[in-house]
PDB file of N, CA and C in Angstrom:
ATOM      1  N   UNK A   1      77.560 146.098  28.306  1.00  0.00           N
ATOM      2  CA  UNK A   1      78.870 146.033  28.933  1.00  0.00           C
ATOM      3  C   UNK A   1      79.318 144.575  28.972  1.00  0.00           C
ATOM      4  N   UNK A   2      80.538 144.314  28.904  1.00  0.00           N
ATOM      5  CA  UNK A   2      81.456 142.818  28.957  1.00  0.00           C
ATOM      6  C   UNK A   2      81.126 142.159  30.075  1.00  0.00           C
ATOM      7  N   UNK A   3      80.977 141.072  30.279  1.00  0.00           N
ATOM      8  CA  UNK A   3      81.048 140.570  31.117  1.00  0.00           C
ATOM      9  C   UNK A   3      82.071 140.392  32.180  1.00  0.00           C
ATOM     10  N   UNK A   4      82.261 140.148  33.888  1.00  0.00           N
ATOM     11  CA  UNK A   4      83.405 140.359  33.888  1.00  0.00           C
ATOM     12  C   UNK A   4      84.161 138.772  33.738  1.00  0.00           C
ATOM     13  N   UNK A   5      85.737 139.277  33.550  1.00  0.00           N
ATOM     14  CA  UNK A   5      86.818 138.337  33.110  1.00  0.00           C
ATOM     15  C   UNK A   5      86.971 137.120  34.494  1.00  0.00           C
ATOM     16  N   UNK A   6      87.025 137.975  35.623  1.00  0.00           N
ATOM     17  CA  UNK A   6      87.041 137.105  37.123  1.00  0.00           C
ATOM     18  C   UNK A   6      85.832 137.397  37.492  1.00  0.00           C
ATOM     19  N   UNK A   7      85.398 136.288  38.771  1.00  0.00           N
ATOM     20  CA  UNK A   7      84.195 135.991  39.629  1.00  0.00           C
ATOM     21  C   UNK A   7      84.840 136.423  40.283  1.00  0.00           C
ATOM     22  N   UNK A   8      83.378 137.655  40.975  1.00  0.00           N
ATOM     23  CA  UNK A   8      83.923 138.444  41.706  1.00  0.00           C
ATOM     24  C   UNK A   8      84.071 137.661  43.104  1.00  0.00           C
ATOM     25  N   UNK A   9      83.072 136.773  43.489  1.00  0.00           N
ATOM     26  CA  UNK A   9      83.578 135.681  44.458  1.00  0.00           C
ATOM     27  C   UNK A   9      85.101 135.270  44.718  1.00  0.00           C
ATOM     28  N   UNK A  10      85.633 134.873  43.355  1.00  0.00           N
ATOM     29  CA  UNK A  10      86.892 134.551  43.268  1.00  0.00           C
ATOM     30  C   UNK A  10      87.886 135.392  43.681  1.00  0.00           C
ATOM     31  N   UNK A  11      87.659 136.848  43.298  1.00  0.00           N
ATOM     32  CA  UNK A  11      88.275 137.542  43.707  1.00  0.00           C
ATOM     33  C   UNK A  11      88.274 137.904  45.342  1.00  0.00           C
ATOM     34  N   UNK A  12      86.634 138.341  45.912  1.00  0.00           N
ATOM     35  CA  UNK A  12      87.095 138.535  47.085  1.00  0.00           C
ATOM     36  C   UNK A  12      87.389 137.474  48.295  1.00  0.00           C
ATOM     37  N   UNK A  13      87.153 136.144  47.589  1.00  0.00           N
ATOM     38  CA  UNK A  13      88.528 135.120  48.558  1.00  0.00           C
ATOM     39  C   UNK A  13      89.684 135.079  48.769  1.00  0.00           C
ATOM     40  N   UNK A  14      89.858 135.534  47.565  1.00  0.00           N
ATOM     41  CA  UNK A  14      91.626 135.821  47.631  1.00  0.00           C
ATOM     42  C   UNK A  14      91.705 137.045  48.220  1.00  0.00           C
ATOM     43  N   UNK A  15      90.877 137.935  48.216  1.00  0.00           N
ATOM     44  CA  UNK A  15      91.317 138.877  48.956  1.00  0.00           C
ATOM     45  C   UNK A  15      91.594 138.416  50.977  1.00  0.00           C
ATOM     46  N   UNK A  16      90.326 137.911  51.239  1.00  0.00           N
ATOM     47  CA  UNK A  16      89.952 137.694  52.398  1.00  0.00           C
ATOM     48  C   UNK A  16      90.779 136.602  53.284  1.00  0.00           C
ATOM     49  N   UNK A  17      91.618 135.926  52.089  1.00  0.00           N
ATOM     50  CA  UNK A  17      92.608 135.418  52.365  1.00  0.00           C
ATOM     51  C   UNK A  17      94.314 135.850  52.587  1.00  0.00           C
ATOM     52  N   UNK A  18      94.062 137.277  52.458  1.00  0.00           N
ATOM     53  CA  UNK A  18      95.441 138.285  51.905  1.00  0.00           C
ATOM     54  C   UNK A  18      96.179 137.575  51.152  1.00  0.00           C
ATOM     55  N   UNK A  19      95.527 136.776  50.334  1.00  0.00           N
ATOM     56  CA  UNK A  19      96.364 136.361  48.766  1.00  0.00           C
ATOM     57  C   UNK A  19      96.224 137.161  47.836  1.00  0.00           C
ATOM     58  N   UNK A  20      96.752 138.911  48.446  1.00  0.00           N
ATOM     59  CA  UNK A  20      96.679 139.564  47.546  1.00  0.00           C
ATOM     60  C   UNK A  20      98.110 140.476  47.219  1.00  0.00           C
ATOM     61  N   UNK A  21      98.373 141.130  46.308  1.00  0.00           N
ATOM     62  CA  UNK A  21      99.364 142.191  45.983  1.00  0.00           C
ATOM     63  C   UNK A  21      99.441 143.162  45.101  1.00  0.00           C
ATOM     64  N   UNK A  22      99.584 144.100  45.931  1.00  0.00           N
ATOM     65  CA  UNK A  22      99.529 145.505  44.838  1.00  0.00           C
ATOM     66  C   UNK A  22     101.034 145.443  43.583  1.00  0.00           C
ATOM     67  N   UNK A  23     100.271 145.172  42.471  1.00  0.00           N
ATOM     68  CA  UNK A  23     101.321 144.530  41.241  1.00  0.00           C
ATOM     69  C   UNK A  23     101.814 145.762  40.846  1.00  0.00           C
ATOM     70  N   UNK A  24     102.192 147.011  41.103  1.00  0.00           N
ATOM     71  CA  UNK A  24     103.233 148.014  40.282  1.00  0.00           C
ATOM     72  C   UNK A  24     103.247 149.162  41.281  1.00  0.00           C
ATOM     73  N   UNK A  25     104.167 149.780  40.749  1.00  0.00           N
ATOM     74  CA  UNK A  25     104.716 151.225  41.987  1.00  0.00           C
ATOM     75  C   UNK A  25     103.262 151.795  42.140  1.00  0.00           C
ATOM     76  N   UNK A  26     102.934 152.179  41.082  1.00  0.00           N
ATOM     77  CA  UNK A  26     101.377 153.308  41.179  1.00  0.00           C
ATOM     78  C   UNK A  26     100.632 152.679  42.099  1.00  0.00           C
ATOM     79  N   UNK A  27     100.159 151.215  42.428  1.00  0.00           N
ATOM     80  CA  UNK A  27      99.630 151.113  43.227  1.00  0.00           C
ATOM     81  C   UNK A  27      99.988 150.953  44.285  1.00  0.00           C
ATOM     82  N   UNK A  28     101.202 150.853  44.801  1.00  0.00           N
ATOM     83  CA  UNK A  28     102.243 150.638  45.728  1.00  0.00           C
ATOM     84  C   UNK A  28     102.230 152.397  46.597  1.00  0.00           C
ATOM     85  N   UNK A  29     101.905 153.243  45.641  1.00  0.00           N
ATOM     86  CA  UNK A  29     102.429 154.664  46.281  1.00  0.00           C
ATOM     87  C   UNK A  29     100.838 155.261  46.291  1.00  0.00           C
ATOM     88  N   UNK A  30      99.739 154.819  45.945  1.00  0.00           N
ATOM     89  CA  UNK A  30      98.580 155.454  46.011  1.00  0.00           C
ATOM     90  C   UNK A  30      98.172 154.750  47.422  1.00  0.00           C
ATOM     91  N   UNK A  31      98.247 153.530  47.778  1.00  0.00           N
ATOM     92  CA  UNK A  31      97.980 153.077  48.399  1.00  0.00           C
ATOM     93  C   UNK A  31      98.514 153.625  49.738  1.00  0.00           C
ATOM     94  N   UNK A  32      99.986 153.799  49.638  1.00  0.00           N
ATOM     95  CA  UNK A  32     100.587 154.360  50.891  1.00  0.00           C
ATOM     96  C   UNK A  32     100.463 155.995  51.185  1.00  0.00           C
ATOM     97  N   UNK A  33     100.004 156.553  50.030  1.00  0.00           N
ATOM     98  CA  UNK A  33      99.326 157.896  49.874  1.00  0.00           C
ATOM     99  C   UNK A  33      97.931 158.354  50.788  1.00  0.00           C
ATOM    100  N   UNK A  34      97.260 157.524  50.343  1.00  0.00           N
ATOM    101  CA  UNK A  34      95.598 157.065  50.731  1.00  0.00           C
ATOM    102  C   UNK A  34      96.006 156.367  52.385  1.00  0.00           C
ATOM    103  N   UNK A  35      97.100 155.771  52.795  1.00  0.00           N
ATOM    104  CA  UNK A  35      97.149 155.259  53.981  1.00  0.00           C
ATOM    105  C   UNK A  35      96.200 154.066  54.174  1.00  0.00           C
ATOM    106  N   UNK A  36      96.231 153.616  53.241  1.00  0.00           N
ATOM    107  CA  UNK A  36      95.461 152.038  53.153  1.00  0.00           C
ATOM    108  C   UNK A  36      96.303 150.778  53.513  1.00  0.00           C
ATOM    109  N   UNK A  37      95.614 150.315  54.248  1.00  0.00           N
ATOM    110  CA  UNK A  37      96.752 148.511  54.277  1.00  0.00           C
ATOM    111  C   UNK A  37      95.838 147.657  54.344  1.00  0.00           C
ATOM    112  N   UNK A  38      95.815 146.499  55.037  1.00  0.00           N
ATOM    113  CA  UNK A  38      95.245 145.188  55.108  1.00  0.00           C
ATOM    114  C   UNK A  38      94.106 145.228  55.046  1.00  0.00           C
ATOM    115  N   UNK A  39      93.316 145.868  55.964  1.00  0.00           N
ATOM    116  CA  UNK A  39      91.896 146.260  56.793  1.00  0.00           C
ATOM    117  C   UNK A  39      90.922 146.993  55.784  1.00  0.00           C
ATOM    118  N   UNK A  40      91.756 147.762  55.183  1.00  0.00           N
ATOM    119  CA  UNK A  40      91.265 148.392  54.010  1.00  0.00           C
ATOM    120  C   UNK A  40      90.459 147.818  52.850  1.00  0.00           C
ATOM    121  N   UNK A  41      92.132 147.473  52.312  1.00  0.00           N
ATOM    122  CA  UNK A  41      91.496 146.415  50.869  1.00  0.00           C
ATOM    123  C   UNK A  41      90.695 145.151  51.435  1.00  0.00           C
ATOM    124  N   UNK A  42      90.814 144.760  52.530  1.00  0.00           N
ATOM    125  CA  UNK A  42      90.034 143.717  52.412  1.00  0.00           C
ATOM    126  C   UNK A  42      88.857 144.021  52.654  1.00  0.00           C
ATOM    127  N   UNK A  43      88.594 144.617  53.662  1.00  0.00           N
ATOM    128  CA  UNK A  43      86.966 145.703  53.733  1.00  0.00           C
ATOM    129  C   UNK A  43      86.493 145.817  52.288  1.00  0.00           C
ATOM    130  N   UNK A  44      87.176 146.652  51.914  1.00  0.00           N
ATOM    131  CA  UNK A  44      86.523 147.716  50.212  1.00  0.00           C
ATOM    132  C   UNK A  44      86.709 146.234  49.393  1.00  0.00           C
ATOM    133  N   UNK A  45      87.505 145.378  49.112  1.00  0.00           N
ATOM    134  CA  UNK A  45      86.989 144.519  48.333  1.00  0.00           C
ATOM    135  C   UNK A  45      85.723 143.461  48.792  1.00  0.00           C
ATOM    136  N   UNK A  46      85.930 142.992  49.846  1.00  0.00           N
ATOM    137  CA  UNK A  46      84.567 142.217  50.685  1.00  0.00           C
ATOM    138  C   UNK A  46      83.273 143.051  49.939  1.00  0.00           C
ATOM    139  N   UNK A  47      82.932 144.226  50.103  1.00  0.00           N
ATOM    140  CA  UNK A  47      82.183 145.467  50.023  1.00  0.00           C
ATOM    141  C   UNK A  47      81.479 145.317  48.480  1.00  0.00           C
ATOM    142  N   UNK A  48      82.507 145.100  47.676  1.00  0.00           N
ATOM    143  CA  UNK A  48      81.909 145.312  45.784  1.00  0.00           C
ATOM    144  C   UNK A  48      80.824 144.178  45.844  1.00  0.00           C
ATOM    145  N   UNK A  49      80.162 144.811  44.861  1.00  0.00           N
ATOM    146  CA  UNK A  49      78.870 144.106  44.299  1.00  0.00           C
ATOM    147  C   UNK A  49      79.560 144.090  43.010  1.00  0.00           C
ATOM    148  N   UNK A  50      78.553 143.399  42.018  1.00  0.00           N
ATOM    149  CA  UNK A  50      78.317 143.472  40.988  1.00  0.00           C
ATOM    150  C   UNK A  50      77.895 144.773  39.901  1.00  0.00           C
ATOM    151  N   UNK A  51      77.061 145.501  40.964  1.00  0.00           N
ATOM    152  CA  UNK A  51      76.461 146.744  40.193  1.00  0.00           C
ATOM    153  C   UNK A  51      77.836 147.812  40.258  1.00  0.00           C
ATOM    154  N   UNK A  52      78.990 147.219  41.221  1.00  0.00           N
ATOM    155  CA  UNK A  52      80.297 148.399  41.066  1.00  0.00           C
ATOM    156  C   UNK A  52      81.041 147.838  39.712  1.00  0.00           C
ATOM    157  N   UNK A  53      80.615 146.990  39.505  1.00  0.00           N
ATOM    158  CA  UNK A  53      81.616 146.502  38.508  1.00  0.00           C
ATOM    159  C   UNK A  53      81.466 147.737  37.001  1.00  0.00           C
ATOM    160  N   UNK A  54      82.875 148.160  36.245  1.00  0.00           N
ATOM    161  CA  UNK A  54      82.390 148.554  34.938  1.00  0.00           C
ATOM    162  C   UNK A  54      83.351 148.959  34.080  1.00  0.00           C
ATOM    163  N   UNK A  55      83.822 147.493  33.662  1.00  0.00           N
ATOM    164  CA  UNK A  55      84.101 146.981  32.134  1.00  0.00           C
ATOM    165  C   UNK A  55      85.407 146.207  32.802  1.00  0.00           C
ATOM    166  N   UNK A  56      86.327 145.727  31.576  1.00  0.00           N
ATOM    167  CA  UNK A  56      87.331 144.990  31.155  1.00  0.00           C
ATOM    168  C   UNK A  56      88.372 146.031  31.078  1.00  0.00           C
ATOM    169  N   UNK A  57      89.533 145.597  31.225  1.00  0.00           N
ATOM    170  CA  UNK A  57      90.482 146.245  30.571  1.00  0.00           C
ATOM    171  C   UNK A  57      91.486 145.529  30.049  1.00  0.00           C
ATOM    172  N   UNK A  58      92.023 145.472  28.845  1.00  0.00           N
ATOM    173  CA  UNK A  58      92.842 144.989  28.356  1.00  0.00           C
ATOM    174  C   UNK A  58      94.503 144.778  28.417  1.00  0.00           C
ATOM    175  N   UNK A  59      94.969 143.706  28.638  1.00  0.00           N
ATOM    176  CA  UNK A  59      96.522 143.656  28.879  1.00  0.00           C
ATOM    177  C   UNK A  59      97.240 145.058  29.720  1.00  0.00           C
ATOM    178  N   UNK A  60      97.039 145.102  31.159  1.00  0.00           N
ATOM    179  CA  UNK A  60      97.263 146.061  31.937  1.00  0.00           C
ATOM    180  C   UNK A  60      98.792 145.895  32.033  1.00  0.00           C
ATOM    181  N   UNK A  61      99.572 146.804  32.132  1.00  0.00           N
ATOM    182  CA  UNK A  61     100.787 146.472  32.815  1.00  0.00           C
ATOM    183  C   UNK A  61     101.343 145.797  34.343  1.00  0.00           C
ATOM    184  N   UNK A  62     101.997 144.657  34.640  1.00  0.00           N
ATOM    185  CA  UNK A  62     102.077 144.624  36.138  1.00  0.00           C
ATOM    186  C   UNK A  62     103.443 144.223  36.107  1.00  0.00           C
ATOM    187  N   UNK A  63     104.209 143.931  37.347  1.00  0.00           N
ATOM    188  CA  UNK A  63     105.002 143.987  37.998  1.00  0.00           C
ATOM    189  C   UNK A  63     106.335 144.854  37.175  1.00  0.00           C
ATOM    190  N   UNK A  64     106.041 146.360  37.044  1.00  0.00           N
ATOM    191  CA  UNK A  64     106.397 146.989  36.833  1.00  0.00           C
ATOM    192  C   UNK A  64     107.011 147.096  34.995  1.00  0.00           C
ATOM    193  N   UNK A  65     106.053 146.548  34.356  1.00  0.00           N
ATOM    194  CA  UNK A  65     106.338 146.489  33.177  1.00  0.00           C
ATOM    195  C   UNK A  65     106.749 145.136  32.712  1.00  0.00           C
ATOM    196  N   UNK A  66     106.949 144.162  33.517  1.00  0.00           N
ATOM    197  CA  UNK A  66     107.880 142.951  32.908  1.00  0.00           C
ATOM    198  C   UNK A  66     106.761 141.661  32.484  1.00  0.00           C
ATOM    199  N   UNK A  67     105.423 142.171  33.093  1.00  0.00           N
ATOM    200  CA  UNK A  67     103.868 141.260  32.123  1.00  0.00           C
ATOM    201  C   UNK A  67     102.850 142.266  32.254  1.00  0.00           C
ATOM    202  N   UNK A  68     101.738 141.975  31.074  1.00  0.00           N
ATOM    203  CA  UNK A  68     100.352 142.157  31.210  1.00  0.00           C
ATOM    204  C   UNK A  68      99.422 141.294  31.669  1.00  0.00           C
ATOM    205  N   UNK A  69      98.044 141.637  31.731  1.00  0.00           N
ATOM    206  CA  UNK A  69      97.089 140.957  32.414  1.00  0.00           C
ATOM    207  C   UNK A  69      95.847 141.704  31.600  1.00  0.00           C
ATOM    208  N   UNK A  70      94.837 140.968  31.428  1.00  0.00           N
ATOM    209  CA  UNK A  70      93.781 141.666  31.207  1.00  0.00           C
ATOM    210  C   UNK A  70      92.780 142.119  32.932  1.00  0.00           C
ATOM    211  N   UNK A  71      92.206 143.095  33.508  1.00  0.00           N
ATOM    212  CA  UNK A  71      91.547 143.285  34.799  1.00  0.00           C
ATOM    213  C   UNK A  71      90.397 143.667  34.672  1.00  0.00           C
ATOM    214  N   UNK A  72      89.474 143.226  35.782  1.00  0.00           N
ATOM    215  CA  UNK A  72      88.257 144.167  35.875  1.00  0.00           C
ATOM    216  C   UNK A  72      88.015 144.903  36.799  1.00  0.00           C
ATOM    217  N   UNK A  73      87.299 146.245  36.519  1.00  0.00           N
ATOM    218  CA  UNK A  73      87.344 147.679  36.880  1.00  0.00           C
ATOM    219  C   UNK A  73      85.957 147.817  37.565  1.00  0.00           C
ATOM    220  N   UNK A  74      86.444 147.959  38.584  1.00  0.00           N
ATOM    221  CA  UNK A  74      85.134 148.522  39.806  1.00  0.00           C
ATOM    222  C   UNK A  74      85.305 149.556  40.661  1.00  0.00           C
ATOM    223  N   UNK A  75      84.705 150.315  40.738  1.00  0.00           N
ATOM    224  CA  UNK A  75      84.260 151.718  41.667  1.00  0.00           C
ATOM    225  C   UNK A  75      82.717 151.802  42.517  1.00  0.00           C
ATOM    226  N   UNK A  76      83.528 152.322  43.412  1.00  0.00           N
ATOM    227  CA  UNK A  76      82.528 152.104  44.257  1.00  0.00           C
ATOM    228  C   UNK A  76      82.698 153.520  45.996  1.00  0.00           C
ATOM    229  N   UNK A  77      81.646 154.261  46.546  1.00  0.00           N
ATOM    230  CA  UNK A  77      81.924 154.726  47.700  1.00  0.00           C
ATOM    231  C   UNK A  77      81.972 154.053  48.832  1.00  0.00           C
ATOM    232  N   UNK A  78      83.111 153.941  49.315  1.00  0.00           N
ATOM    233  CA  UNK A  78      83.651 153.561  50.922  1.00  0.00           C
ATOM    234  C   UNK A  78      84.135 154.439  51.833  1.00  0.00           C
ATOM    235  N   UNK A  79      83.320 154.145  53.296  1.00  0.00           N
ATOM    236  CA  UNK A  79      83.570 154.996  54.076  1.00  0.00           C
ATOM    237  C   UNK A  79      84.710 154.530  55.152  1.00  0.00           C
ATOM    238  N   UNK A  80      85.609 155.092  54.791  1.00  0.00           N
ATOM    239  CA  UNK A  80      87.263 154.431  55.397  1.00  0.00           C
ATOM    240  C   UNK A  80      86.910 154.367  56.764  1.00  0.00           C
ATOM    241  N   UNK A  81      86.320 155.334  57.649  1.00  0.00           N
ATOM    242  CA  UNK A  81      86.494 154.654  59.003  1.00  0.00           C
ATOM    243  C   UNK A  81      85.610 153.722  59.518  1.00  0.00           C
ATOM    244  N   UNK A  82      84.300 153.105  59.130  1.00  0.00           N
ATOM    245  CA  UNK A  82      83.510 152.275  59.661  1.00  0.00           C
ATOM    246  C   UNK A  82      84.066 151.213  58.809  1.00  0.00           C
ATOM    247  N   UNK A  83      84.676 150.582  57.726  1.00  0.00           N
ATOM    248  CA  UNK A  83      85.429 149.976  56.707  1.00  0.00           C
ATOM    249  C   UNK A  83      84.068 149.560  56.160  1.00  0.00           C
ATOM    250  N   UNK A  84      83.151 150.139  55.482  1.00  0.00           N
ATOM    251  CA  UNK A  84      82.492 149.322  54.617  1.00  0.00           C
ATOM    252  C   UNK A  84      81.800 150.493  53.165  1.00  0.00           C
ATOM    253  N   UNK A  85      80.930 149.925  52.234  1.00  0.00           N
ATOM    254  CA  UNK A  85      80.738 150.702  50.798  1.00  0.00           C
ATOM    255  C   UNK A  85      79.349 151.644  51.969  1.00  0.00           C
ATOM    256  N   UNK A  86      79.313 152.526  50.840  1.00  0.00           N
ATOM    257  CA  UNK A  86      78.273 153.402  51.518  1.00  0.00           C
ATOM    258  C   UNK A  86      77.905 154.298  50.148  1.00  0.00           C
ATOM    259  N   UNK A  87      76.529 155.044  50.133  1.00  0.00           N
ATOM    260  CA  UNK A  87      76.253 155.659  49.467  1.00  0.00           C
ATOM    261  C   UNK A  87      75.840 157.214  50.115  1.00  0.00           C
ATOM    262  N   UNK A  88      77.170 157.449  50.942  1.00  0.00           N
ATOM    263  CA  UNK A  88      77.040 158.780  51.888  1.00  0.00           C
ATOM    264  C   UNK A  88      77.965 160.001  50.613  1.00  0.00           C
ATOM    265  N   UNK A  89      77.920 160.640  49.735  1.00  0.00           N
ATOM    266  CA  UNK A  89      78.221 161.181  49.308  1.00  0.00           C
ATOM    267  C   UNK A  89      79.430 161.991  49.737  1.00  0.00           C
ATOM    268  N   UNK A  90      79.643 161.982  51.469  1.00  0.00           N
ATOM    269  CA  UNK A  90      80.873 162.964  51.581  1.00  0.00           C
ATOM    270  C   UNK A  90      81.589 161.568  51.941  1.00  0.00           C
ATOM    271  N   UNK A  91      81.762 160.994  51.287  1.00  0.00           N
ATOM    272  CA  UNK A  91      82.762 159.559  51.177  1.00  0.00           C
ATOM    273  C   UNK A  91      83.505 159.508  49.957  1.00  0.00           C
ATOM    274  N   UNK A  92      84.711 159.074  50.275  1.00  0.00           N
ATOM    275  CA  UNK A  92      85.264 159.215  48.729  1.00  0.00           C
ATOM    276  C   UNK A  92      84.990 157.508  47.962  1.00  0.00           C
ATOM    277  N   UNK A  93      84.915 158.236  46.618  1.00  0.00           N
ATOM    278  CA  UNK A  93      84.544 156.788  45.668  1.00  0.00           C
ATOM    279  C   UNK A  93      86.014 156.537  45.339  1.00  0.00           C
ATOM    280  N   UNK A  94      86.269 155.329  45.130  1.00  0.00           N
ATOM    281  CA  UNK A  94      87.266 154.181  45.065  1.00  0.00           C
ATOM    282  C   UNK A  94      87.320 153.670  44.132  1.00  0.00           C
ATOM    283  N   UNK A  95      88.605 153.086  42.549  1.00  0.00           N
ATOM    284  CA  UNK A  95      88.352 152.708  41.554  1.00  0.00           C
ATOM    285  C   UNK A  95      89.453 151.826  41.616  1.00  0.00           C
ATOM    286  N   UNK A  96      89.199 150.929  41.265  1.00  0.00           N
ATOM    287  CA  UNK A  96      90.179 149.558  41.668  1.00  0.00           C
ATOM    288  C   UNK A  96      90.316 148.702  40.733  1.00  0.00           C
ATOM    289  N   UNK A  97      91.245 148.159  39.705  1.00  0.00           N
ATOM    290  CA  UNK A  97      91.128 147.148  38.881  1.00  0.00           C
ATOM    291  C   UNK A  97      92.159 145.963  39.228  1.00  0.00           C
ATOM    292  N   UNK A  98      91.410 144.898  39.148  1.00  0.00           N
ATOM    293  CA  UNK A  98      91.614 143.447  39.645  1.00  0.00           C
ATOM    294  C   UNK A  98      91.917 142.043  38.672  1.00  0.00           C
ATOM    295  N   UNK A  99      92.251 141.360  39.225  1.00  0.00           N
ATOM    296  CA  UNK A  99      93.110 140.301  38.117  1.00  0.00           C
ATOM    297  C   UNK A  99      93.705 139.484  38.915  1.00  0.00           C
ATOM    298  N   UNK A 100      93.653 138.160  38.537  1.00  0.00           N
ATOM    299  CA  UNK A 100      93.865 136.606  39.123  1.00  0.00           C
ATOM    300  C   UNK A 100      94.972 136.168  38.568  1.00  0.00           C
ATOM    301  N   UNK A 101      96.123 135.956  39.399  1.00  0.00           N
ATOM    302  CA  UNK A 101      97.215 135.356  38.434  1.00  0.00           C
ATOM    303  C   UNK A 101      97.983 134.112  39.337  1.00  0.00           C
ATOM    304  N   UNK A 102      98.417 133.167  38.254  1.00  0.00           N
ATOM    305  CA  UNK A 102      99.216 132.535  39.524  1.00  0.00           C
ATOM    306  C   UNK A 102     100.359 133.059  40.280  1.00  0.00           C
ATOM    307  N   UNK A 103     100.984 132.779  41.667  1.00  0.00           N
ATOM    308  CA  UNK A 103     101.748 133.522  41.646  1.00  0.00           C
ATOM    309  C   UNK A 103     102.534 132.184  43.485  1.00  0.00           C
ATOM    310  N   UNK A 104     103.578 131.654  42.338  1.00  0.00           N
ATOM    311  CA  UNK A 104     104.145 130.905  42.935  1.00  0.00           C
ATOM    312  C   UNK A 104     103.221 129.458  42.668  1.00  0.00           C
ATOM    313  N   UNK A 105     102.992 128.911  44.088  1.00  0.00           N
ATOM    314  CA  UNK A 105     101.750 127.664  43.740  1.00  0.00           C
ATOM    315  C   UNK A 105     100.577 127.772  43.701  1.00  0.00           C
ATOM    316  N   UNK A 106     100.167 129.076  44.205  1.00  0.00           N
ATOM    317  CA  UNK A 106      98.806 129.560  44.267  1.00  0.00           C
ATOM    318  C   UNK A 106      98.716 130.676  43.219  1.00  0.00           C
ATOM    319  N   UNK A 107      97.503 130.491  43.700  1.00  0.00           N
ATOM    320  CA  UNK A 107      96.628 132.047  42.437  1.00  0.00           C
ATOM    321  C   UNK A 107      96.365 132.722  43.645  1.00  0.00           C
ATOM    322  N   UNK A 108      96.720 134.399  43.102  1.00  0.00           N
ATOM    323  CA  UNK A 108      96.745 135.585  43.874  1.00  0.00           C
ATOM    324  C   UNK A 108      96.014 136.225  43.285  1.00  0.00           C
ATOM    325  N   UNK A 109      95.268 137.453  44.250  1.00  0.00           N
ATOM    326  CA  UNK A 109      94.397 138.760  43.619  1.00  0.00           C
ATOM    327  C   UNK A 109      95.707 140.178  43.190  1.00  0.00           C
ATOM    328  N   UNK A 110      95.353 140.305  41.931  1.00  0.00           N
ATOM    329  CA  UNK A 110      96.283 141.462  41.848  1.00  0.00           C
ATOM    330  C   UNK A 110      95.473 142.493  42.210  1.00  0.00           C
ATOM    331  N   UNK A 111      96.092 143.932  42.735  1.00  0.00           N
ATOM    332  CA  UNK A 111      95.382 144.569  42.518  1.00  0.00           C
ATOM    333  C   UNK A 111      96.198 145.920  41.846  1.00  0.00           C
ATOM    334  N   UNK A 112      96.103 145.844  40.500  1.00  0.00           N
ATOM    335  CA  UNK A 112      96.772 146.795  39.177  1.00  0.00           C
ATOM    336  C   UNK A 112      96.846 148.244  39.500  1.00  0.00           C
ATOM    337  N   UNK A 113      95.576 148.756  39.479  1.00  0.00           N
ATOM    338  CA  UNK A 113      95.511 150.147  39.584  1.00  0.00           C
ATOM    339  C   UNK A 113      94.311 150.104  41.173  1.00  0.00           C
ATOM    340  N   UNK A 114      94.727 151.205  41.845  1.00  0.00           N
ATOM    341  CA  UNK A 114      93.842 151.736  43.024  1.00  0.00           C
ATOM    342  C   UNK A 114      94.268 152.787  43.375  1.00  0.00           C
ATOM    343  N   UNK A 115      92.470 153.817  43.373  1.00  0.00           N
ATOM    344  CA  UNK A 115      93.200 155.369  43.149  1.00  0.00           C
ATOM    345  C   UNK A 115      91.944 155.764  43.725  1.00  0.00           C
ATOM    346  N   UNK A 116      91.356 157.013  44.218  1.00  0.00           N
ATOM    347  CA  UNK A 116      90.416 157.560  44.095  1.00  0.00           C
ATOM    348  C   UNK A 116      89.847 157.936  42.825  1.00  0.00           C
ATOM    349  N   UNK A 117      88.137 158.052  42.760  1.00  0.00           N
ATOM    350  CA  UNK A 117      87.867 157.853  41.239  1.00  0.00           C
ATOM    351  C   UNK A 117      88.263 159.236  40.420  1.00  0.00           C
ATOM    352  N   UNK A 118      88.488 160.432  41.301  1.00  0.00           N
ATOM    353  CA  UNK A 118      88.698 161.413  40.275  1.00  0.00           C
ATOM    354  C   UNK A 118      90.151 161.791  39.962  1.00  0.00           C
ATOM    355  N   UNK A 119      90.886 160.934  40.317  1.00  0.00           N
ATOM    356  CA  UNK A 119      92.639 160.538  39.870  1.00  0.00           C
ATOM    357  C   UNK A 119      92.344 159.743  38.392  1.00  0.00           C
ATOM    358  N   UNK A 120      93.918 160.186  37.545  1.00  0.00           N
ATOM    359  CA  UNK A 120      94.152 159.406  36.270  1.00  0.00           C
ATOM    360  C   UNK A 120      94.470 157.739  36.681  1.00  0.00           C
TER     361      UNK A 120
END
């Protein structure tokens, strides 16, 4: 498997910093679907290891079509009400792809796609 494109360190600072944004509607409406906000993503991203990580993806679409990004793709089970990863099976698994962009003067965490794992 590829290595990934971002440190995942990198990433979850920016998260932990809420230098983050859900970059297109899909993740904009899964998110408010799922009833996720702040507490959430920053939990479930704090949470990833390395062993959630799995693969690259190439030139993703973001801010609604007008750039790409290449992201990396991690899944993982989180148990939404204690906010942390778990390997409790009646927990739902989480698939999230991520990407560093600048955004203004700083660099932000995108976060592209976030869905439950057995969603397209």
């Amino acid at each position: 498997m590829p290595q990934p494109r971002y440190l995942l360190d990198d990433l979850q600072t920016l998260a932990a910093q809420g230098r983050y944004l859900l970059a297109n509607r899909r993740a904009e409406r899964n998110a408010l679907s799922l009833d996720w906000g702040d507490a959430q993503f920053k939990a479930f991203i704090a949470g990833l290891r390395s062993s959630h990580y799995k693969g690259m993806r190439r030139a993703l679409s973001i801010y609604d079509g007008r750039a790409t990004i290449d992201a990396d793709k991690y899944c993982a089970r989180f148990d939404e009400e204690n906010l942390r990863m778990t390997p409790d099976r009646r927990c739902c698994e989480f698939f999230v792809e991520l990407a560093i962009r600048q955004h203004g003067s700083e660099d932000a965490l995108l976060i592209i796609s976030f869905h439950l794992s057995s969603q397209p």
